[in-house]
Protein backbone atom coordinates (compact mmCIF):
# COMPACT_ATOMS: atom_id res chain seq x y z
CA UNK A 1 55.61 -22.28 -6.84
CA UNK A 2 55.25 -24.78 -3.97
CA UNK A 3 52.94 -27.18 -4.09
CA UNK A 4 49.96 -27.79 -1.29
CA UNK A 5 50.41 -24.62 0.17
CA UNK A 6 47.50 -22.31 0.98
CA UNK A 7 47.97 -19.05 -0.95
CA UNK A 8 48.42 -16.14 1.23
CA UNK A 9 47.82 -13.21 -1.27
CA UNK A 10 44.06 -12.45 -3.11
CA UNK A 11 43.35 -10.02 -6.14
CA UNK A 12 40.61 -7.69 -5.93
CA UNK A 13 37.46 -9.80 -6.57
CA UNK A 14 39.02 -12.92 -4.95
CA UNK A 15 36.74 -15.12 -2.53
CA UNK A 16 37.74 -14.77 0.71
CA UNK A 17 37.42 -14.37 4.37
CA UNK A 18 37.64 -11.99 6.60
CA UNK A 19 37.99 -11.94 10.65
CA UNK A 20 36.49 -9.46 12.93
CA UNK A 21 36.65 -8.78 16.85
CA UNK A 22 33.18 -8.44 17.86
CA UNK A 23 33.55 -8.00 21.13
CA UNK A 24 36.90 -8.10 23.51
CA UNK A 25 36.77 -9.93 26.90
CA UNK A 26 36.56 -6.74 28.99
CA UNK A 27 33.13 -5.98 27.03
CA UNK A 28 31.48 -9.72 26.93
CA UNK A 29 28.85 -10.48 29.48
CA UNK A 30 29.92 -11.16 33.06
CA UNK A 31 27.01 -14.29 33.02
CA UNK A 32 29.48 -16.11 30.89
CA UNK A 33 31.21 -19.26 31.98
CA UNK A 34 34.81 -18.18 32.66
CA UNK A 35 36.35 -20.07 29.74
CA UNK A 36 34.31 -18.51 27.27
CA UNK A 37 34.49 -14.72 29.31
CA UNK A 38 38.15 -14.58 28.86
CA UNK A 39 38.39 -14.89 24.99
CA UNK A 40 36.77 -12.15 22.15
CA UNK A 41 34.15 -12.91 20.11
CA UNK A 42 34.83 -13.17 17.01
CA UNK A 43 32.67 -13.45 13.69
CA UNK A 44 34.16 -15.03 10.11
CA UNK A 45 32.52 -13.07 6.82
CA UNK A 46 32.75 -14.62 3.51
CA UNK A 47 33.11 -12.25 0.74
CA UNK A 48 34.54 -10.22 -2.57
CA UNK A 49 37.59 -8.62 -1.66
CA UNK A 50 37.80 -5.37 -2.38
CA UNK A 51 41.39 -5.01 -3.27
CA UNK A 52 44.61 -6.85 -3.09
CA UNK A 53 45.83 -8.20 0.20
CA UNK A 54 48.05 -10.65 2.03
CA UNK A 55 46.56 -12.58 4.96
CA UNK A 56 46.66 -11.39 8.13
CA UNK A 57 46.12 -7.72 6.72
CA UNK A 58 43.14 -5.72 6.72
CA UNK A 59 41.02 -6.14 4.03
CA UNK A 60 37.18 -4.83 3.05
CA UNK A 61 34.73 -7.41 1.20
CA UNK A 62 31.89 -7.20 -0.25
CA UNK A 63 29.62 -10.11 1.03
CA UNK A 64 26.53 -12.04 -1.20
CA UNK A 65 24.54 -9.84 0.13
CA UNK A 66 25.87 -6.22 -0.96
CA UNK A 67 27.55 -5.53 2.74
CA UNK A 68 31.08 -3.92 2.88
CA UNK A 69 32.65 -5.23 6.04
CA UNK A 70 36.10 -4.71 7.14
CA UNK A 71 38.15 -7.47 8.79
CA UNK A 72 41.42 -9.06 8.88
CA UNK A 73 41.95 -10.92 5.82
CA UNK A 74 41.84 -14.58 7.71
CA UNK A 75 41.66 -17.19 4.37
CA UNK A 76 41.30 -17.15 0.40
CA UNK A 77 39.02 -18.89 -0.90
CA UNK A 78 37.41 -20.25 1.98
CA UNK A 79 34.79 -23.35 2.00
CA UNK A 80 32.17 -24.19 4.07
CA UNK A 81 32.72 -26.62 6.61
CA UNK A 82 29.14 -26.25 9.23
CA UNK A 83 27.47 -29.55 9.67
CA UNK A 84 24.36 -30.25 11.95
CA UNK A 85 25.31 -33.11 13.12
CA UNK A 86 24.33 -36.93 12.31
CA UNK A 87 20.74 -37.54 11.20
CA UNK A 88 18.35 -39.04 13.19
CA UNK A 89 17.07 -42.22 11.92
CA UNK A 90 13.68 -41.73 13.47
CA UNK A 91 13.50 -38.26 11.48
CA UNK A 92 14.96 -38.86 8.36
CA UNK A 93 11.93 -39.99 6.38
CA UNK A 94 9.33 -37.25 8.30
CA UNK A 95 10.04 -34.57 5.25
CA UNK A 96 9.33 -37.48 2.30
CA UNK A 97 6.08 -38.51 4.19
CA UNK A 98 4.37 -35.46 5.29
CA UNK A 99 4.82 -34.62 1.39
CA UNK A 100 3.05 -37.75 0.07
CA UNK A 101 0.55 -36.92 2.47
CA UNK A 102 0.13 -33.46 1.84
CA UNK A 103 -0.63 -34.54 -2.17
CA UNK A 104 -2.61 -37.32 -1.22
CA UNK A 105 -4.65 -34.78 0.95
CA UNK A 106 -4.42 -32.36 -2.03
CA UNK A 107 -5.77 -35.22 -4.34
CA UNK A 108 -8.81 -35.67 -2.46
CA UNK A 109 -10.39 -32.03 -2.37
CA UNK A 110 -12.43 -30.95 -4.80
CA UNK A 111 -11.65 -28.75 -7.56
CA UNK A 112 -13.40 -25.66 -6.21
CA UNK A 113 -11.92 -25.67 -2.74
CA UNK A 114 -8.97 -23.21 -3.08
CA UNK A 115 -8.77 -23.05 0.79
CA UNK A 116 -9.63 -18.98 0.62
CA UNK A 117 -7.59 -18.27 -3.00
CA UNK A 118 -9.17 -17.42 -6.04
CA UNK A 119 -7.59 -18.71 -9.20
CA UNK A 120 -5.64 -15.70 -9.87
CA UNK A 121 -4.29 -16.14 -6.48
CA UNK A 122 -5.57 -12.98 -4.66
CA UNK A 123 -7.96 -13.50 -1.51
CA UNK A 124 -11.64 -13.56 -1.82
């Protein structure tokens, strides 16, 4: 066993990733800059695999959501590594405020005014 190494086999039911050729350059919009035009597009699914497989081989998962897809089996047990960027400072507290607002607004209305929503929670 070497240590460190990224596995490159998965058991049925393993966690992994799959690769798939969406589109090849031939078929991608001609309104594309030229750097992008000349490459596929490509999509990454997350998923169950389906059976046994070594990397780079194709492979069928079965994704959170119930989908079979078909790919090329690109990584096992793949993380998630998206990120939206740095906050903003000037937006960071907005979510915490407009909720103490929103219950100090809630505070101040009167018992009876369910905005349109009787108490069962149907409409009026």
């Amino acid at each position: 066993m070497t240590a460190l190494t990224e596995p490159t086999r998965c058991n049925a039911g393993d966690w992994v990733e799959v690769e798939r050729v969406l589109l090849e350059p031939a078929d991608r919009s001609k309104n594309l800059p030229p750097e992008t035009a000349e490459k596929p597009l490509r999509m990454w699914i997350k998923g169950f695999a389906q059976a046994a497989g070594a990397v780079g081989a194709p492979m069928t998962v079965e994704t959170m959501t119930g989908r079979l897809v078909e790919g090329t089996l690109s990584a096992i047990n793949p993380g998630y590594f998206h990120t939206f960027g740095k906050p903003i400072p000037e937006l960071v507290h907005v979510g915490v405020d407009l909720r103490a607002r929103l219950a100090d607004y809630h505070a101040a209305q009167p018992a009876d005014a369910g905005g349109g929503a009787n108490a069962q929670g149907g409409e009026r």
